[in-house]
N, C-alpha and C. Protein backbone atom coordinates (compact mmCIF):
# COMPACT_ATOMS: atom_id res chain seq x y z
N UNK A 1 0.82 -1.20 0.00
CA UNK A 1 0.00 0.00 0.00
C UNK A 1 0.86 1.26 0.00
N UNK A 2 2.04 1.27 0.58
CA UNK A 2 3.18 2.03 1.13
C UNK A 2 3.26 2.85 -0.79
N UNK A 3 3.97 1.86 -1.38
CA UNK A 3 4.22 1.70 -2.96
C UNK A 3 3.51 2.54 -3.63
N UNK A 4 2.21 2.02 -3.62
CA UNK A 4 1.41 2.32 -4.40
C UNK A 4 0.67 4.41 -3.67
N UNK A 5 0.57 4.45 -3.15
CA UNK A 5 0.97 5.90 -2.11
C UNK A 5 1.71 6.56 -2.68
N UNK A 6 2.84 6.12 -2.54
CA UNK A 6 4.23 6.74 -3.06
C UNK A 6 4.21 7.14 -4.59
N UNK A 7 3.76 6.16 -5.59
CA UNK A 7 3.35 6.26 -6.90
C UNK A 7 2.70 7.13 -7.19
N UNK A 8 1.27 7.50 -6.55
CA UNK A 8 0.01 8.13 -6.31
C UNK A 8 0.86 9.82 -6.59
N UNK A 9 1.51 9.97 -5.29
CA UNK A 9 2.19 11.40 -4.82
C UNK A 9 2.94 11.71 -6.17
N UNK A 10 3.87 11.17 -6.46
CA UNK A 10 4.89 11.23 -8.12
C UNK A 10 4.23 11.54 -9.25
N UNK A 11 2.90 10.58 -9.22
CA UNK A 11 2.12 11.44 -10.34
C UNK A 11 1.74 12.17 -10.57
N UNK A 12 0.90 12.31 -9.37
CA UNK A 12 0.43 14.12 -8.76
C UNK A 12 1.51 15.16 -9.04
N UNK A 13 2.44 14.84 -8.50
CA UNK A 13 3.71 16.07 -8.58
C UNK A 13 4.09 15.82 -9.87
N UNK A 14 4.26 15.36 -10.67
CA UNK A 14 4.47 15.59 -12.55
C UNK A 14 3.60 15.93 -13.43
N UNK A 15 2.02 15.47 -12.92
CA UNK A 15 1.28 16.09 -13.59
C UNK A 15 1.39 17.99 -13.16
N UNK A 16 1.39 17.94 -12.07
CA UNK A 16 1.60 19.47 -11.25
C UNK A 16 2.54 20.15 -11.75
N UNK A 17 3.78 19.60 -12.28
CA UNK A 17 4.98 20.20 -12.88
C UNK A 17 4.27 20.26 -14.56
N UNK A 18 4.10 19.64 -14.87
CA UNK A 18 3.54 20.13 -16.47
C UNK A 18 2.43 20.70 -16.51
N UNK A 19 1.63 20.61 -15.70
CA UNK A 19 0.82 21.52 -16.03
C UNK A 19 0.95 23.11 -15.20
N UNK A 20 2.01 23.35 -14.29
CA UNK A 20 2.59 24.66 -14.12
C UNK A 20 3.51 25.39 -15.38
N UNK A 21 4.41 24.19 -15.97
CA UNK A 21 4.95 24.88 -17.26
C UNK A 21 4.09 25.10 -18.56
N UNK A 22 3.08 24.43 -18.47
CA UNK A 22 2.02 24.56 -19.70
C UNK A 22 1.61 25.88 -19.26
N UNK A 23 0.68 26.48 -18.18
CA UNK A 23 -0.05 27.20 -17.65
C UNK A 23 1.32 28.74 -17.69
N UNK A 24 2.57 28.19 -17.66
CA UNK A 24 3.55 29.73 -17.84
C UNK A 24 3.73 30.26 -18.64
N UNK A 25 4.04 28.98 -20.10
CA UNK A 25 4.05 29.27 -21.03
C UNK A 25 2.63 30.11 -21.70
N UNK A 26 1.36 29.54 -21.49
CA UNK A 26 0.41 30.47 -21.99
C UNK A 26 0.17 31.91 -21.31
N UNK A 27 0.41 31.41 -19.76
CA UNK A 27 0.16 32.97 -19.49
C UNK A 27 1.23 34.19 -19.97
N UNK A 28 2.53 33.45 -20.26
CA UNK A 28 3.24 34.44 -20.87
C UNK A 28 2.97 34.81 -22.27
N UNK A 29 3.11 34.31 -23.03
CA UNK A 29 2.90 34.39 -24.10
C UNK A 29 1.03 35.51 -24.56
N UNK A 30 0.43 34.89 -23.20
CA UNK A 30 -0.80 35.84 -23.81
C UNK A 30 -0.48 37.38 -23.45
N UNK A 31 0.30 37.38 -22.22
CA UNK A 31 0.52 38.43 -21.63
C UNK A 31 2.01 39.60 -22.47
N UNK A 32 2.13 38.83 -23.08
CA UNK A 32 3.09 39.88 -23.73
C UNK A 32 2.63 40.03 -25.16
N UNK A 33 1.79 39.25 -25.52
CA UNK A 33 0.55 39.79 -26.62
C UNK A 33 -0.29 40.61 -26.57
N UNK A 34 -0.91 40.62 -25.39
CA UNK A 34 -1.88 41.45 -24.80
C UNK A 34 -1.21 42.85 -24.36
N UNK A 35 -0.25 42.75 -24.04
CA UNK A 35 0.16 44.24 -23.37
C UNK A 35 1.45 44.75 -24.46
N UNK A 36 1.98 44.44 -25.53
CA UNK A 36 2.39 44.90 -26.51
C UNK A 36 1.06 44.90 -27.91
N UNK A 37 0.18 44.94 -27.31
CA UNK A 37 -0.90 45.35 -28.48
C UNK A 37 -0.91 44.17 -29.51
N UNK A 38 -0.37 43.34 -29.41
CA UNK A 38 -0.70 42.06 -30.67
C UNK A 38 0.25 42.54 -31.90
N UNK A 39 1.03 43.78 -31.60
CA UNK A 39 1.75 44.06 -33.01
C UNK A 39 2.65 43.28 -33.28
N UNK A 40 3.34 42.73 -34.21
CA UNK A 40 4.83 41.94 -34.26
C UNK A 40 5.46 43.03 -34.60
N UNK A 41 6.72 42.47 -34.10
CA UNK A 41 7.79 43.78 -33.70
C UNK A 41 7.57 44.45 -32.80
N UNK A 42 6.61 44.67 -31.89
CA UNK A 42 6.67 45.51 -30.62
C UNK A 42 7.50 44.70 -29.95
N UNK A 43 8.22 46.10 -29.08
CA UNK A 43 9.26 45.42 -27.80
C UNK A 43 9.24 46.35 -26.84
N UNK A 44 9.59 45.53 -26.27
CA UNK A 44 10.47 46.49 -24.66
C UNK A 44 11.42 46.14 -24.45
N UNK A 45 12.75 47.29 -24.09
CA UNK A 45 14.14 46.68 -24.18
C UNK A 45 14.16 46.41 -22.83
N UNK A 46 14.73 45.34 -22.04
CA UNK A 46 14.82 45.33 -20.63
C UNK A 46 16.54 45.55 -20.05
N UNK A 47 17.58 44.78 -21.06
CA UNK A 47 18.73 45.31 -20.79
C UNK A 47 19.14 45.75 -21.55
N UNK A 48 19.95 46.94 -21.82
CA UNK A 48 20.21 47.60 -23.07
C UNK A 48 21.31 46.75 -24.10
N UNK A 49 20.94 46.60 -25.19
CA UNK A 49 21.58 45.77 -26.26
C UNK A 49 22.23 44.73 -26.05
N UNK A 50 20.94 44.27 -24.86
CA UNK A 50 21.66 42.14 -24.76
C UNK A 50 20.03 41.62 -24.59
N UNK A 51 18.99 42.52 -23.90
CA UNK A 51 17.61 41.61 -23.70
C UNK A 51 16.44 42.58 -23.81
N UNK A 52 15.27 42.01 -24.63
CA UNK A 52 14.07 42.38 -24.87
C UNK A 52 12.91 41.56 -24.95
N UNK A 53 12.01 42.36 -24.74
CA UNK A 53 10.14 40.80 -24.94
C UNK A 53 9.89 42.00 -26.14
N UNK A 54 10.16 40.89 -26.83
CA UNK A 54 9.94 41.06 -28.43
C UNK A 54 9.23 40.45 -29.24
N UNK A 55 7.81 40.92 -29.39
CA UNK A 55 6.71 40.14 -29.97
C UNK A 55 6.57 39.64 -31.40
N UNK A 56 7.17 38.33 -31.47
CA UNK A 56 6.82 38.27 -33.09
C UNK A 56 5.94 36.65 -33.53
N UNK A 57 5.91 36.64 -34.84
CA UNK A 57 4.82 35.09 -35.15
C UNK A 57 5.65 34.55 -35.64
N UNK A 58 6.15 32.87 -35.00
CA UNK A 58 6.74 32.47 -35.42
C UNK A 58 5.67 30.93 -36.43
N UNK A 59 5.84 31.41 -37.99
CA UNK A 59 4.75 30.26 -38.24
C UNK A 59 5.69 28.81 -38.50
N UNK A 60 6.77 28.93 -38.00
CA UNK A 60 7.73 27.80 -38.85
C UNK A 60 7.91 26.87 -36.64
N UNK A 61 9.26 25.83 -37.12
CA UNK A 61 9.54 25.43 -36.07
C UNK A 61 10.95 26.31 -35.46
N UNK A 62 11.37 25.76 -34.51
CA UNK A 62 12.93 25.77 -34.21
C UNK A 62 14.13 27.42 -35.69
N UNK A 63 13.97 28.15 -35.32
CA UNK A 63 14.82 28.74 -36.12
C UNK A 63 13.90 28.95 -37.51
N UNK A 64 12.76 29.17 -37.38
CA UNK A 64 11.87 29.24 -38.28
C UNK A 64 11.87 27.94 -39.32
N UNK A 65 12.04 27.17 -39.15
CA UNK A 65 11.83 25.74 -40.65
C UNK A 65 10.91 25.74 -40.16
N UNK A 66 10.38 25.57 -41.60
CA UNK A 66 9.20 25.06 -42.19
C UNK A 66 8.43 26.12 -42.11
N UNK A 67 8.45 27.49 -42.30
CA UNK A 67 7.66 28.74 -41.95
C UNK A 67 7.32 29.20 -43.20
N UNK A 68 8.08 28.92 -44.14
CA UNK A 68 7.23 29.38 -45.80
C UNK A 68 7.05 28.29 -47.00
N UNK A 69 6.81 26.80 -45.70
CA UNK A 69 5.50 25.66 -46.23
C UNK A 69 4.54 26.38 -46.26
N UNK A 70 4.05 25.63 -47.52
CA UNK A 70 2.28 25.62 -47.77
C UNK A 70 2.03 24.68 -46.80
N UNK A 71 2.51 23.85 -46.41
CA UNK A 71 1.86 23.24 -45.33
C UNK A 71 2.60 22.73 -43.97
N UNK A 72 3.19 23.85 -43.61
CA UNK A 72 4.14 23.51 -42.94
C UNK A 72 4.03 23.51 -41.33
N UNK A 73 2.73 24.43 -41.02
CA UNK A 73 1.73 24.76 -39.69
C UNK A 73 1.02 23.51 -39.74
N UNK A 74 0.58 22.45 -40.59
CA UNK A 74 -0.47 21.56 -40.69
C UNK A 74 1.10 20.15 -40.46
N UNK A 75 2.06 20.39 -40.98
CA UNK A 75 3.30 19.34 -40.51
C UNK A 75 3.22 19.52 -38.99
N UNK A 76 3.82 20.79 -38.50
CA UNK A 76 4.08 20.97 -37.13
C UNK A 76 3.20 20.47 -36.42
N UNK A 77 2.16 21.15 -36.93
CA UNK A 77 1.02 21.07 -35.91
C UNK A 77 0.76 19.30 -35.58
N UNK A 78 0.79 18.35 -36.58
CA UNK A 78 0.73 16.75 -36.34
C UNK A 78 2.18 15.93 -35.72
N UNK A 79 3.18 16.82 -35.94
CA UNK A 79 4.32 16.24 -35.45
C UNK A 79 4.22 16.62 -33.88
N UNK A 80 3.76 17.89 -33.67
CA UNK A 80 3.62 18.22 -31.92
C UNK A 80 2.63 17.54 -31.54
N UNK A 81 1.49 16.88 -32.03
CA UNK A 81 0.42 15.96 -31.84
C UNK A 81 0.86 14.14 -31.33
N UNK A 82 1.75 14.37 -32.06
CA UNK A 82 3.16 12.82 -32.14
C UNK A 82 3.39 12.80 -30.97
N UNK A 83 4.19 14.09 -30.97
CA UNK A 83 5.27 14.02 -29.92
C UNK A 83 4.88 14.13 -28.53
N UNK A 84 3.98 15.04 -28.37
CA UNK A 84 3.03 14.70 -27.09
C UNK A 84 2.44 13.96 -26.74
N UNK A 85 1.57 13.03 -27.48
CA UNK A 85 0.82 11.58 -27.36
C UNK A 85 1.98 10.79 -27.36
N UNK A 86 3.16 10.44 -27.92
CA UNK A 86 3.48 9.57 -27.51
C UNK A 86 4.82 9.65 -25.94
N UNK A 87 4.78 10.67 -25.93
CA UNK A 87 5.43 11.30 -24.63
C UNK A 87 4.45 10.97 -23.58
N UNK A 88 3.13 11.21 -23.57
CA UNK A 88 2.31 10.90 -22.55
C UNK A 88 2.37 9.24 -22.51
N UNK A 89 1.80 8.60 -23.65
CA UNK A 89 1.94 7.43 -23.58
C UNK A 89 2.83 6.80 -22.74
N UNK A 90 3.94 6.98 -23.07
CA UNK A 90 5.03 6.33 -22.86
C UNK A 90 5.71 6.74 -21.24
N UNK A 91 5.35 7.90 -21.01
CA UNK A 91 5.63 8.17 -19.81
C UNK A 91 4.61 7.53 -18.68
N UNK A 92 3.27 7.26 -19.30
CA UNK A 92 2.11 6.70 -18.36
C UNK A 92 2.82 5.03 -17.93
N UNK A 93 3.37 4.38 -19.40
CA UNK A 93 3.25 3.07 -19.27
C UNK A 93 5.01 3.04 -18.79
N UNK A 94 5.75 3.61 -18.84
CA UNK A 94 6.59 3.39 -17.82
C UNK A 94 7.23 3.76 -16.82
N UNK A 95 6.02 4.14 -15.87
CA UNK A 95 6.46 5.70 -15.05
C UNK A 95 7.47 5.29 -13.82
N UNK A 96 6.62 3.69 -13.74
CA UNK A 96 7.30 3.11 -12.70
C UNK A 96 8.85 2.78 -12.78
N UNK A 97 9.55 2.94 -13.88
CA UNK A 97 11.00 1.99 -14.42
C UNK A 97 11.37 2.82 -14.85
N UNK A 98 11.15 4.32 -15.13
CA UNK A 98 11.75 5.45 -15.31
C UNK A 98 12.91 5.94 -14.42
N UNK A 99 13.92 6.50 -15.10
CA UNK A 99 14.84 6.90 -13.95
C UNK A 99 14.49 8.27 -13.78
N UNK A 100 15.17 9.04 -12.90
CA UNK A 100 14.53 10.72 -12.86
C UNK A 100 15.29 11.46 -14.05
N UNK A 101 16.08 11.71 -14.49
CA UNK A 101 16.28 11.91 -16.00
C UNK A 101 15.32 11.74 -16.89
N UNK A 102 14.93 10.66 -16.87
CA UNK A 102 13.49 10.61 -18.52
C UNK A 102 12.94 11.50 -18.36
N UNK A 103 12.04 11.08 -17.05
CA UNK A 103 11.04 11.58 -16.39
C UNK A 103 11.20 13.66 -16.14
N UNK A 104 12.38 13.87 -15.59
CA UNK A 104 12.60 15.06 -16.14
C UNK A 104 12.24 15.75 -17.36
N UNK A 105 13.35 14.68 -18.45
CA UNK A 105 12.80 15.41 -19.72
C UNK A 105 11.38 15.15 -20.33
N UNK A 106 10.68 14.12 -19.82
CA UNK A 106 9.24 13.77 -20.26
C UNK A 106 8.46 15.12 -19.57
N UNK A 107 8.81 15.45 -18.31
CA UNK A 107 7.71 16.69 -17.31
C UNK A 107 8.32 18.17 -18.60
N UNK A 108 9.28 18.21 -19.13
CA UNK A 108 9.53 19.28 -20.19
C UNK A 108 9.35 19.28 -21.38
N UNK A 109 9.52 18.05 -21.73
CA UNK A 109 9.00 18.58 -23.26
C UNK A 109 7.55 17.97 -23.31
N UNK A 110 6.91 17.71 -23.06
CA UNK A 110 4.88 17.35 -23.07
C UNK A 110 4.62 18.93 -23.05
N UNK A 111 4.87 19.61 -21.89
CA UNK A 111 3.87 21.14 -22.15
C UNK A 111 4.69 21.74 -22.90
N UNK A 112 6.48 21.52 -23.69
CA UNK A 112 6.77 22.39 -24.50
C UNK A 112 6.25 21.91 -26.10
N UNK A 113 6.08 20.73 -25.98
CA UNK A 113 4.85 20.56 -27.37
C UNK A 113 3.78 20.96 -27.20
N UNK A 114 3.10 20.80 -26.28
CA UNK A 114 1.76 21.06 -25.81
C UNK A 114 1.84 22.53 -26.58
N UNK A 115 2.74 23.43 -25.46
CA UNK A 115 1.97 24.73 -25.77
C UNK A 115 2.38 25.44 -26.88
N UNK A 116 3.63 24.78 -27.73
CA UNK A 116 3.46 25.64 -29.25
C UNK A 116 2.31 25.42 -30.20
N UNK A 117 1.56 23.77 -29.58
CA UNK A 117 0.64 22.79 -30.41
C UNK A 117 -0.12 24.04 -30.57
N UNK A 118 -0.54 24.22 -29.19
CA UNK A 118 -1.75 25.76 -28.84
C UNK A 118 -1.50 26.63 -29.50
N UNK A 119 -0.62 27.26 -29.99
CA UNK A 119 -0.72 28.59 -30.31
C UNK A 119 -0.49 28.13 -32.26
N UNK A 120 -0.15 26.81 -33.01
CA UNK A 120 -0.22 26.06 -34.30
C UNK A 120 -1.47 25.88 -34.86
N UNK A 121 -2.09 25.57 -33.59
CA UNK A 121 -3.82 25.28 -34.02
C UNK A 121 -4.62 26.35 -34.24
N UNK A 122 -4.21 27.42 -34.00
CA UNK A 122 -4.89 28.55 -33.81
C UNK A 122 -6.02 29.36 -32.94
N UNK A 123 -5.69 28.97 -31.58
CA UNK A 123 -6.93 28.62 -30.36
C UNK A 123 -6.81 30.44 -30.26
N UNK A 124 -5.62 31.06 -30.42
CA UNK A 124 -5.36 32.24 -30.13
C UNK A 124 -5.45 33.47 -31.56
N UNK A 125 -5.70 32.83 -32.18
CA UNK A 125 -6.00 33.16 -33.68
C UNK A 125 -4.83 34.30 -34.08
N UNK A 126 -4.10 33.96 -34.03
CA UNK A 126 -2.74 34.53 -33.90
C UNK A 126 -1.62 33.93 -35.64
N UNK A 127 -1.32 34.88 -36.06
CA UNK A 127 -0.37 34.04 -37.48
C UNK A 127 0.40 32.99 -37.09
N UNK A 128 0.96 32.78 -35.58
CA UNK A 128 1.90 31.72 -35.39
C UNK A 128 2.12 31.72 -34.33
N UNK A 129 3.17 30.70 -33.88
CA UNK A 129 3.41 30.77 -32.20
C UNK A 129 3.94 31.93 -32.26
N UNK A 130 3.26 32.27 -30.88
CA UNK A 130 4.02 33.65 -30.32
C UNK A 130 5.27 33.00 -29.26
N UNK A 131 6.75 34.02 -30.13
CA UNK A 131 7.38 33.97 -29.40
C UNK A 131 7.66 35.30 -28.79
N UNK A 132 8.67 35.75 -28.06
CA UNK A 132 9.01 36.74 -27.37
C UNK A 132 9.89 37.47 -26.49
N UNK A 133 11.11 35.99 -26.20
CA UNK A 133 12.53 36.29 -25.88
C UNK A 133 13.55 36.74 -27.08
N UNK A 134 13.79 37.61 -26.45
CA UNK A 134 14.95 37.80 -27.55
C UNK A 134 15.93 38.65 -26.96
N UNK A 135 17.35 37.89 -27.46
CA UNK A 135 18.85 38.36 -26.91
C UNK A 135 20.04 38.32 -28.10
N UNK A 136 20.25 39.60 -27.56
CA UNK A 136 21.49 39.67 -28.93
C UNK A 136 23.24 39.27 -28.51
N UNK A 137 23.54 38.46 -28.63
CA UNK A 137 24.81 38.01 -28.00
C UNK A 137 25.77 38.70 -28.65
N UNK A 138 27.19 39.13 -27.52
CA UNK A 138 28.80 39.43 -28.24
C UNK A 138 27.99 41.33 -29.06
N UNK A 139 27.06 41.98 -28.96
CA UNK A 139 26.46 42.83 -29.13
C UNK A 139 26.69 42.46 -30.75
N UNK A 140 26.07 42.07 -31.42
CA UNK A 140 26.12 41.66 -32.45
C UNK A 140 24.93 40.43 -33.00
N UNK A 141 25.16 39.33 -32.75
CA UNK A 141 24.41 38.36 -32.99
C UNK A 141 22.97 38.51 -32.43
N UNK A 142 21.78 38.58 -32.95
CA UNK A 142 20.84 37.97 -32.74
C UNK A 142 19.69 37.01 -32.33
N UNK A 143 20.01 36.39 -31.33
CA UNK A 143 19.86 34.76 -31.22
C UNK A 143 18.31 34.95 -31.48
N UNK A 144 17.81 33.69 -32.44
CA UNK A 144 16.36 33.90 -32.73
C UNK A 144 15.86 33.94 -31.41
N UNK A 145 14.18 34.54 -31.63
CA UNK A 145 13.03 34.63 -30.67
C UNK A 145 12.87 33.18 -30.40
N UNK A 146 12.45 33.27 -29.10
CA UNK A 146 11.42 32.30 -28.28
C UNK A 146 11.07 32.49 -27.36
N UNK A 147 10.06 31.25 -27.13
CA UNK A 147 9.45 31.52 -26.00
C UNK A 147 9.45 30.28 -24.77
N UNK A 148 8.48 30.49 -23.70
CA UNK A 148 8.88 29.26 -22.75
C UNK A 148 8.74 27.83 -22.81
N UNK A 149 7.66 27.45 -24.14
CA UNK A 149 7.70 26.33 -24.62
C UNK A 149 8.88 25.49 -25.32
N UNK A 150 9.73 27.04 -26.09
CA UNK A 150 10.49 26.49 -26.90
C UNK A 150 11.99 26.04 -25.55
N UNK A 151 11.87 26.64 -24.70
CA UNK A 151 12.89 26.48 -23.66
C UNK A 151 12.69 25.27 -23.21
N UNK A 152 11.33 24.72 -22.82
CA UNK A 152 11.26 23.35 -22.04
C UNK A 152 11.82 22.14 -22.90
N UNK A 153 11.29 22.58 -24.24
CA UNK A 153 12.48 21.86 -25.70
C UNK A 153 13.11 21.53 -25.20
N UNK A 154 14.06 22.59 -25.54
CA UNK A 154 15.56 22.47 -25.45
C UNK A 154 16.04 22.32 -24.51
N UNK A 155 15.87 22.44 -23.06
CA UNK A 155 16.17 21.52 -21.80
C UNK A 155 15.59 20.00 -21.76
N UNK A 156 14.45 20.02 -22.41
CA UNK A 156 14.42 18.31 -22.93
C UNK A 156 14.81 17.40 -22.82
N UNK A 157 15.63 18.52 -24.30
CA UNK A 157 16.54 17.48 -25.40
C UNK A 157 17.90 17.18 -24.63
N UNK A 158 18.02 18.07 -24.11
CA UNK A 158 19.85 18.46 -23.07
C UNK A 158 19.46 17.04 -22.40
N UNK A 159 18.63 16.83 -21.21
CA UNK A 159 18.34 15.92 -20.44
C UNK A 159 18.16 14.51 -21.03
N UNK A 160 17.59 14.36 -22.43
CA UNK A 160 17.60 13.20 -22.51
C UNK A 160 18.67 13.03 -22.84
N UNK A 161 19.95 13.52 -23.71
CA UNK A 161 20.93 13.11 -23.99
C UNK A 161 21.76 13.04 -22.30
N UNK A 162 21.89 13.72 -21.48
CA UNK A 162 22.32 13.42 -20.31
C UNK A 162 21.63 11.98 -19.97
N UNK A 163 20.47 11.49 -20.17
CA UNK A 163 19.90 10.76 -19.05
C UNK A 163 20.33 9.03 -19.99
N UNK A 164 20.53 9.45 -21.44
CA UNK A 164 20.78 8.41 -22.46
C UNK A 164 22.34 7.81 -21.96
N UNK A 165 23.15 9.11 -21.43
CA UNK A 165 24.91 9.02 -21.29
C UNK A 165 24.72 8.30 -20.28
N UNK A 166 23.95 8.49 -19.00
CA UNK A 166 24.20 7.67 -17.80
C UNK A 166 23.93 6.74 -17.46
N UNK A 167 22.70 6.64 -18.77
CA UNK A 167 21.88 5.48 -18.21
C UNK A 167 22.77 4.49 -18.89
N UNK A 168 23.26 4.53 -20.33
CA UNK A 168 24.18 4.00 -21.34
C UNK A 168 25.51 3.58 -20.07
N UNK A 169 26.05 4.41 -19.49
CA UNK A 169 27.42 4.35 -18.68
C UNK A 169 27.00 3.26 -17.39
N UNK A 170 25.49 3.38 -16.56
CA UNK A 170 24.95 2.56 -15.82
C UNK A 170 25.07 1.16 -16.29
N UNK A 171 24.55 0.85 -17.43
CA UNK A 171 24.88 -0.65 -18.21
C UNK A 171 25.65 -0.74 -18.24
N UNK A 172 26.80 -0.55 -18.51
CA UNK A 172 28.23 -0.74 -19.23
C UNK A 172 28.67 -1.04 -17.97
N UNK A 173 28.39 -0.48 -16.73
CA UNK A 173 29.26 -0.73 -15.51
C UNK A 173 28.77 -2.06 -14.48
N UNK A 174 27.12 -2.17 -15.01
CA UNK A 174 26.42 -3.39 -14.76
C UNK A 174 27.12 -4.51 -15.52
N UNK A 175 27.03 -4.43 -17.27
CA UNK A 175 27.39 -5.69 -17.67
C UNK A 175 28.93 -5.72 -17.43
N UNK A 176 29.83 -5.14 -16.77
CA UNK A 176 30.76 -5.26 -17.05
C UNK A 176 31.25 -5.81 -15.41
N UNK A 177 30.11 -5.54 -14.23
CA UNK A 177 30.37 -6.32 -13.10
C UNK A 177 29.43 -7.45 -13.16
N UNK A 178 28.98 -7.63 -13.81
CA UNK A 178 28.19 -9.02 -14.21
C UNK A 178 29.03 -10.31 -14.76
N UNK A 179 29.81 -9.46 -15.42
CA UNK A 179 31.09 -10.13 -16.34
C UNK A 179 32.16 -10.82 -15.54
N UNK A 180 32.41 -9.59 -14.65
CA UNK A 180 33.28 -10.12 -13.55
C UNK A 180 32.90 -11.14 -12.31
N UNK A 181 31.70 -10.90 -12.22
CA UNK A 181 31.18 -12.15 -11.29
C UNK A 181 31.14 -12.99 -11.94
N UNK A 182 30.76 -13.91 -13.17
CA UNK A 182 30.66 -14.95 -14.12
C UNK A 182 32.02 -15.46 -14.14
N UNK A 183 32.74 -14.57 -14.19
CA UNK A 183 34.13 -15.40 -14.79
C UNK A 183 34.90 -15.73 -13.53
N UNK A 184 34.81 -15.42 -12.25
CA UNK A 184 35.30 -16.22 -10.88
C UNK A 184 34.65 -17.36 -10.87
């Protein structure tokens, strides 16, 4: 009963974690739509020539691909449909044998598909996801816009490749004391 308790609480607290980053991502995103007037290109500089909330539509993915498809909002939009269903899936059916790494990157990228899905589908009737970070690095470079969905991404992706290295290095140190017990 102890177990199953314990299980209970973990779920609770991951569903609680994605749906706090789902719920940031929209409230930001509406909120810097809403209070820069819906224009693209409105900004506010916050540090001078390194950071701004800089409102623009992003209709493509990652670095804008796929933004001047004819059908390239109707790609995204089914690939973030993918990637979240089978993120949920897969996180439901192995929540128990998960290490905290997956599970990390599973609680980040579900609402960072989730909530670009939202703003692809057009719930906000908006040309594209709204993004709205934007930083110019070395005062020069540009680093494209985004927003908090696109961040839970890319901490994700960081995590699963961390959680792939250890878990990969965990085996290797299993079969390799497995090895050594066999052969005494």
């Amino acid at each position: 009963m102890e177990n199953s308790s314990k299980l209970t609480k973990q779920i609770i607290i991951a569903c609680c974690v994605m749906g706090l980053l789902l719920a940031l991502d929209i409230g930001t995103k509406l909120g810097v739509y809403f209070a820069l007037g819906g224009v693209d290109g409105a900004n506010i500089e916050v540090i001078p020539n390194f950071f701004w909330i800089y409102l623009t539509f992003n209709k493509g993915a990652a670095f804008s691909f796929l933004a001047n498809a004819a059908a390239g909002r109707i790609i995204l939009s089914i690939l973030s449909i993918l990637g979240s269903g089978i993120s949920i899936y897969y996180l439901v059916k192995n929540f128990k044998t998960l290490n905290i790494y997956y599970r990390i990157a599973l609680y980040l990228f579900i609402p960072g598909c989730t909530g670009n899905l939202i703003d692809r589908v057009g719930i906000y009737q908006t040309p594209g996801v709204i993004d709205f970070l934007k930083f110019r690095l070395f005062n020069s470079y540009d680093f494209p816009v985004f927003n908090v969905a696109d961040s839970c991404l890319t901490i994700s992706i960081i995590v699963f490749i961390i959680a792939f290295i250890v878990t990969d290095n965990d085996k290797k140190k299993e079969n390799k004391s497995n090895e050594e017990i066999s052969s005494k």
